[in-house]
Protein backbone atom coordinates (compact mmCIF):
# COMPACT_ATOMS: atom_id res chain seq x y z
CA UNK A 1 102.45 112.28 111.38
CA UNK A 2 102.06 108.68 110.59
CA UNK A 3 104.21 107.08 107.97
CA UNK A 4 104.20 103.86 106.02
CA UNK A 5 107.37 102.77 104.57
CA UNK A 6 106.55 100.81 100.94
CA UNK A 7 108.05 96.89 100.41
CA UNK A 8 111.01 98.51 98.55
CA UNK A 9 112.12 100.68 100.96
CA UNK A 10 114.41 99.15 104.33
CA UNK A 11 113.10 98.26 107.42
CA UNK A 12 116.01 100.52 108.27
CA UNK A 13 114.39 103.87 107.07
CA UNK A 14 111.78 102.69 110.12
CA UNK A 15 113.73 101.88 112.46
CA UNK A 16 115.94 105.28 111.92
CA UNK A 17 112.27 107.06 111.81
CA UNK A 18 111.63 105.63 115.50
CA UNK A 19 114.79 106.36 117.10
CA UNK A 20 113.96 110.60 116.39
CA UNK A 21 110.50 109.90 117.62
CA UNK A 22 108.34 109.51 114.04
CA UNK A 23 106.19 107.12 113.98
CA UNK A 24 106.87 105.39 111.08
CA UNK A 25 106.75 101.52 109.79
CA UNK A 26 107.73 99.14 107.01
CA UNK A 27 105.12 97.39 104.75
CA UNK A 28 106.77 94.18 105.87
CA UNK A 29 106.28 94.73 110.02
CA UNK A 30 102.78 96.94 109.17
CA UNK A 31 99.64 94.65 110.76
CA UNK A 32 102.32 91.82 111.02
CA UNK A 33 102.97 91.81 107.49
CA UNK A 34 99.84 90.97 106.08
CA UNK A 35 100.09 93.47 103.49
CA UNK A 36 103.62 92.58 102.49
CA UNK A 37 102.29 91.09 98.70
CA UNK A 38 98.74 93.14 98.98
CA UNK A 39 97.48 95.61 95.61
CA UNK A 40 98.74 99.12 96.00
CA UNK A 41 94.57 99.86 96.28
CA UNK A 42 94.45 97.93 99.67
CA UNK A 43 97.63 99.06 100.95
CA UNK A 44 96.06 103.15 100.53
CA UNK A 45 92.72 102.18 101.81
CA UNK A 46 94.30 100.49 104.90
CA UNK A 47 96.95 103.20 105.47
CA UNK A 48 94.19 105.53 104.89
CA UNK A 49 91.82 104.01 107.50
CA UNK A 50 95.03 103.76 109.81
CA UNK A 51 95.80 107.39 109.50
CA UNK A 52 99.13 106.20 107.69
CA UNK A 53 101.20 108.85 105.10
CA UNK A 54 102.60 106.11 102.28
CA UNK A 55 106.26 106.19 101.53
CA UNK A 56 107.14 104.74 98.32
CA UNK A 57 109.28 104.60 95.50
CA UNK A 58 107.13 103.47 93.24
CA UNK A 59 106.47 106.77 90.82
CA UNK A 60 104.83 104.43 87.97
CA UNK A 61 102.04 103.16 89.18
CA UNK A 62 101.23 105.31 92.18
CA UNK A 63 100.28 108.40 90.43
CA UNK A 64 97.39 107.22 87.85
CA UNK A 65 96.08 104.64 91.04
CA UNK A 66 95.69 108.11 92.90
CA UNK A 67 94.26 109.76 89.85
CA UNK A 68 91.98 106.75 89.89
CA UNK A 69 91.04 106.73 93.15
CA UNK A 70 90.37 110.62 93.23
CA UNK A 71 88.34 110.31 90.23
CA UNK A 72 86.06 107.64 92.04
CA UNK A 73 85.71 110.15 95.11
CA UNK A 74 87.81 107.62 97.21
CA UNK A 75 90.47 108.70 99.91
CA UNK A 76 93.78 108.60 100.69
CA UNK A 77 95.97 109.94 104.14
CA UNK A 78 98.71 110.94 101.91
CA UNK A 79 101.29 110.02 99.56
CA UNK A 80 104.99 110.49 99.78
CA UNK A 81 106.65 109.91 96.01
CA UNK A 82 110.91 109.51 96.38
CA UNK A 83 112.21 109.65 93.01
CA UNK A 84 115.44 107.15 93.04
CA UNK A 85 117.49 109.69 91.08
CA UNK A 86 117.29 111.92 93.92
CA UNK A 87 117.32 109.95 96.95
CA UNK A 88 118.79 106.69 95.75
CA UNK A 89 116.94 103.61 97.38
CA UNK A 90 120.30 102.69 99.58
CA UNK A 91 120.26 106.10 100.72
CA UNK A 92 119.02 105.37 104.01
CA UNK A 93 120.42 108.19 105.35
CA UNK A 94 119.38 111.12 103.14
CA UNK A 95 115.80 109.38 102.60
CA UNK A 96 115.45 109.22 106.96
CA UNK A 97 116.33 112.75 106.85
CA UNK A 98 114.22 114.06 104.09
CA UNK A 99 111.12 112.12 105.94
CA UNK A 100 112.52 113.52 109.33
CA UNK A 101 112.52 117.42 108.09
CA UNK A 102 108.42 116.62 106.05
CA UNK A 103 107.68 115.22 109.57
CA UNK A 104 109.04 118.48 111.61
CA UNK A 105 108.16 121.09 109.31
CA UNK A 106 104.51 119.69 108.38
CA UNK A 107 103.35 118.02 110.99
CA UNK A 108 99.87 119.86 112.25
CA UNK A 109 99.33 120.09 108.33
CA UNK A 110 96.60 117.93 106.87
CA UNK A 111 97.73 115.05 104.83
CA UNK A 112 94.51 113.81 103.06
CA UNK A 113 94.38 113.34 99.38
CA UNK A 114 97.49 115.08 99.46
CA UNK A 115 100.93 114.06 97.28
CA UNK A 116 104.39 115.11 97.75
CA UNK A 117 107.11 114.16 95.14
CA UNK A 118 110.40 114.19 97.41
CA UNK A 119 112.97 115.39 95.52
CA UNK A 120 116.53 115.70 97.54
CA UNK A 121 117.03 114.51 100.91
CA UNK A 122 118.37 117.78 101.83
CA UNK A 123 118.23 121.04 102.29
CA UNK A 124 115.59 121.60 99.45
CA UNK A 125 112.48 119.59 98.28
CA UNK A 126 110.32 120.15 95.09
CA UNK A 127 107.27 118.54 94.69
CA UNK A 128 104.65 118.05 91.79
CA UNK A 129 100.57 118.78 91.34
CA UNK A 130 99.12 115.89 89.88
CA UNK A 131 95.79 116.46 88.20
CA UNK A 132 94.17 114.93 85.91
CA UNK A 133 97.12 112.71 85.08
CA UNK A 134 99.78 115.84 84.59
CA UNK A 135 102.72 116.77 86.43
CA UNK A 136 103.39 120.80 86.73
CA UNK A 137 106.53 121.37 88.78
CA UNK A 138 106.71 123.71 91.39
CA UNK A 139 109.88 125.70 92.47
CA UNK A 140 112.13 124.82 95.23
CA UNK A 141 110.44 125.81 98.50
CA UNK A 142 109.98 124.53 102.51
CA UNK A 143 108.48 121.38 103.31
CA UNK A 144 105.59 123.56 105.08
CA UNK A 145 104.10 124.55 101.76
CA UNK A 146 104.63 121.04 99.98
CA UNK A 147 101.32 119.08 101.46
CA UNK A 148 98.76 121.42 99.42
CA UNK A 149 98.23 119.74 96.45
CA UNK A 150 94.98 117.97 96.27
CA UNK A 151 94.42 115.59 93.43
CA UNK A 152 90.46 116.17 93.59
């Protein structure tokens, strides 16, 4: 499991990521930072071609660019949504070991064209189906059964 961090989250969430052994990176440090100002489009296509899980905060525009991008029979290696109520940006903490427990307990599970809306750092994580534009909540459940929601 590959993960890349978006530009609002710290180079710290990385760095924590790397010392348990996840292979993880920051926008900012991702192919030297050439992607640091680039369209969310480019940043999923690249990640996606890089085998790279996107991290972000970003909850507004994410979500219709995937609908968008599903709709157009375009790819993506998967999507991690962190909702700042829940895991609050500064967090870096509860956010590394949120990623950390995805990464252990979903690891051999295939991440493409998949979302996961990241709920609570820990113990429990919900996470949302988006089709079509609209979000139906699931219940409270293990990271293991979080990564099958395809937005095809």
């Amino acid at each position: 499991m590959r993960f890349l961090l978006n530009s609002h989250i710290p180079v710290g969430v990385a760095k924590q990521l790397r010392r348990r052994s996840i292979e993880a990176h920051a926008l900012s440090e991702w192919m030297d930072g050439n992607y640091r100002s680039a369209q969310d489009e480019l940043i999923l296509a690249t990640a996606n071609s890089d085998s790279r899980i996107l991290v972000t905060y970003d909850c507004q525009t994410i979500p219709p660019l995937l609908k968008v991008l599903a709709e157009a029979g375009q790819h993506h290696a998967g999507v991690i949504l962190v909702d700042e109520e829940t895991i609050r940006p500064d967090d870096i903490g509860g956010l590394v070991r949120a990623l950390e427990r995805v990464s252990t307990e979903s690891a051999n599970d295939n991440w493409e064209d998949h979302v996961l809306f990241l709920a609570s750092s820990y113990p429990t994580m919900t996470s949302n189906v988006l089709i079509g534009g609209a979000g139906a909540a699931l219940p409270p459940t293990s990271a293991s059964h979080l990564v099958a929601h395809d937005l095809r």
